[in-house]
Protein backbone atom coordinates (compact mmCIF):
# COMPACT_ATOMS: atom_id res chain seq x y z
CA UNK A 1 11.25 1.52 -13.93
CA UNK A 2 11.57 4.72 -11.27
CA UNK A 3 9.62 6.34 -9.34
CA UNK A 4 9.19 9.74 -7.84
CA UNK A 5 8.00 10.68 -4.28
CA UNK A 6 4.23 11.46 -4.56
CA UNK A 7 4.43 9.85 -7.69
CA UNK A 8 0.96 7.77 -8.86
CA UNK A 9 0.90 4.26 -10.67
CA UNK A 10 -1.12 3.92 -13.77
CA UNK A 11 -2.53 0.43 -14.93
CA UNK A 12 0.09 -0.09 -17.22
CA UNK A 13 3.18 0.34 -14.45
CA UNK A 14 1.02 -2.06 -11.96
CA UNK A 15 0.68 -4.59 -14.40
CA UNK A 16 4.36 -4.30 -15.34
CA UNK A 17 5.63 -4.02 -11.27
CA UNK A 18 3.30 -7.51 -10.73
CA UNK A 19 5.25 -8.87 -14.12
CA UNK A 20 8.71 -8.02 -12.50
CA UNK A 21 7.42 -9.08 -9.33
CA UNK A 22 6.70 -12.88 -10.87
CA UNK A 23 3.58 -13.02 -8.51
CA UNK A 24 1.41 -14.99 -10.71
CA UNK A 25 -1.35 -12.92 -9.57
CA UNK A 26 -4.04 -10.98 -11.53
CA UNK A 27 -4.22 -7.72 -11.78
CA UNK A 28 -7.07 -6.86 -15.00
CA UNK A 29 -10.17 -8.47 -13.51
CA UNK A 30 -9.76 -6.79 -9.77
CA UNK A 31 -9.51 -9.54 -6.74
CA UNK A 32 -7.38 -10.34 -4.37
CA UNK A 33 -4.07 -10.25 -6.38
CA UNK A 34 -4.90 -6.39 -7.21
CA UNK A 35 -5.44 -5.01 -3.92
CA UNK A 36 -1.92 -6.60 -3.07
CA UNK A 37 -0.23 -5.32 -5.89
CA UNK A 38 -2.02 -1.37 -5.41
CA UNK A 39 -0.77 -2.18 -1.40
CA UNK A 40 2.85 -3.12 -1.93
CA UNK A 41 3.86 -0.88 -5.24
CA UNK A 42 2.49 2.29 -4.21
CA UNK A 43 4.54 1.71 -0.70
CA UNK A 44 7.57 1.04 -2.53
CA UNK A 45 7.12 4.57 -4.46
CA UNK A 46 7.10 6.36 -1.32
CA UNK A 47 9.88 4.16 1.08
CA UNK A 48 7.14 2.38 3.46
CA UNK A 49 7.41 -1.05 1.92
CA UNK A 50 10.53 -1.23 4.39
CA UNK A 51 8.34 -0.46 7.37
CA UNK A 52 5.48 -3.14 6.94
CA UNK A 53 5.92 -6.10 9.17
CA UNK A 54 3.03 -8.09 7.70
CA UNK A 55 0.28 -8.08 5.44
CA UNK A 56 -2.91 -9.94 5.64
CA UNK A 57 -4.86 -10.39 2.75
CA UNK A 58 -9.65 -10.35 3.82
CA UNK A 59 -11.08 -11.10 0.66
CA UNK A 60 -10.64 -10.04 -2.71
CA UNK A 61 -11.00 -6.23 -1.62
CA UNK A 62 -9.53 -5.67 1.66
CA UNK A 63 -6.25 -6.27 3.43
CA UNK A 64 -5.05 -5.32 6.67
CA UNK A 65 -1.28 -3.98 7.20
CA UNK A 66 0.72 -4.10 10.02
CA UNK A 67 4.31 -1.54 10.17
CA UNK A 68 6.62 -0.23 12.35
CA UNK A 69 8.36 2.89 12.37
CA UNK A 70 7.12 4.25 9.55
CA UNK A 71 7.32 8.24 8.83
CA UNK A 72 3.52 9.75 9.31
CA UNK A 73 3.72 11.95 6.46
CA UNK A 74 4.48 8.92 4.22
CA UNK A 75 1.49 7.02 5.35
CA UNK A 76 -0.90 9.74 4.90
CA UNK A 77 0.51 10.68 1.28
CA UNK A 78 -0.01 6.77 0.75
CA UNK A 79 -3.62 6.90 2.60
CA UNK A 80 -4.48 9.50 -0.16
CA UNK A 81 -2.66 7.84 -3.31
CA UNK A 82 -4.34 4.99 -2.82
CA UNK A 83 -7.78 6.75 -2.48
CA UNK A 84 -8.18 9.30 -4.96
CA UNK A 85 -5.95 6.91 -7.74
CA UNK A 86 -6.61 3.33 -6.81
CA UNK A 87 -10.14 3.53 -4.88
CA UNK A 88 -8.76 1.93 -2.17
CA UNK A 89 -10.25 3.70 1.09
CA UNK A 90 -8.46 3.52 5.06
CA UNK A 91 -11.56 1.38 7.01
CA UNK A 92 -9.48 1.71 10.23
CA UNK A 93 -6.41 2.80 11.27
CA UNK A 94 -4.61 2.44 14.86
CA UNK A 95 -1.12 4.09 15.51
CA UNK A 96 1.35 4.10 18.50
CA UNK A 97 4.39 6.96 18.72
CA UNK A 98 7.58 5.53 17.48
CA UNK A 99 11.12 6.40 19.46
CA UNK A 100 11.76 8.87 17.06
CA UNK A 101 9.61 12.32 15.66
CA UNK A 102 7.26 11.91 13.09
CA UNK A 103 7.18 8.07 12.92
CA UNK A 104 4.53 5.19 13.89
CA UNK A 105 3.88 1.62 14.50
CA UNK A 106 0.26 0.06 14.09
CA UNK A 107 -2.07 -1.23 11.69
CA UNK A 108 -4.60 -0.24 8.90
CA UNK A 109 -7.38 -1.81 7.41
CA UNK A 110 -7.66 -0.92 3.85
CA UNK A 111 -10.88 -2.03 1.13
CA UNK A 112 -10.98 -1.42 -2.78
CA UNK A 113 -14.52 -0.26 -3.87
């Protein structure tokens, strides 16, 4: 399976990322293994998976992610995939300048609705 840059994930390509995956976790019923799954693929599609030091599962709905020197324009494309395709929403957000132009460090609190 490929992706495109800006590209969006329909149920069918989460289901069969998690499969690839072998995370064991459910994706049709919504929970904790969806919001993980929505998190990590849609990163992958546009290059931040790389970037994220650590994710922290709150819930079945919410997660908080921490990365570092990530590109700003890929985080808010991924900000807005994840809202108007997934329903997952930014809570709160904190970013610090990286060495270089155009890239961050920090965290974000995301929650499914």
């Amino acid at each position: 399976m490929s992706f495109k840059p800006g590209a969006t994930l329909d149920p069918g390509q989460v289901r069969d990322i998690r499969g690839r995956r072998g995370t064991g976790l459910a994706v049709g019923g919504g929970g904790i293994g969806l919001i993980l799954v929505l998190v990590d693929s849609t990163a992958q599609v546009l290059g931040l998976a790389g970037a994220f030091t650590r994710t922290r599962p709150d819930g079945a709905d919410a997660i908080s992610v921490s990365f570092q020197n990530a590109a700003f324009d890929a985080l808010l494309e991924w900000f807005v995939t994840l809202e108007q395709s997934h329903g997952v929403s930014v809570e709160s957000a904190s970013f610090n300048g990286a060495r270089d132009q155009g890239r961050v460090s920090g965290q974000v609190f995301l929650r499914r609705s």
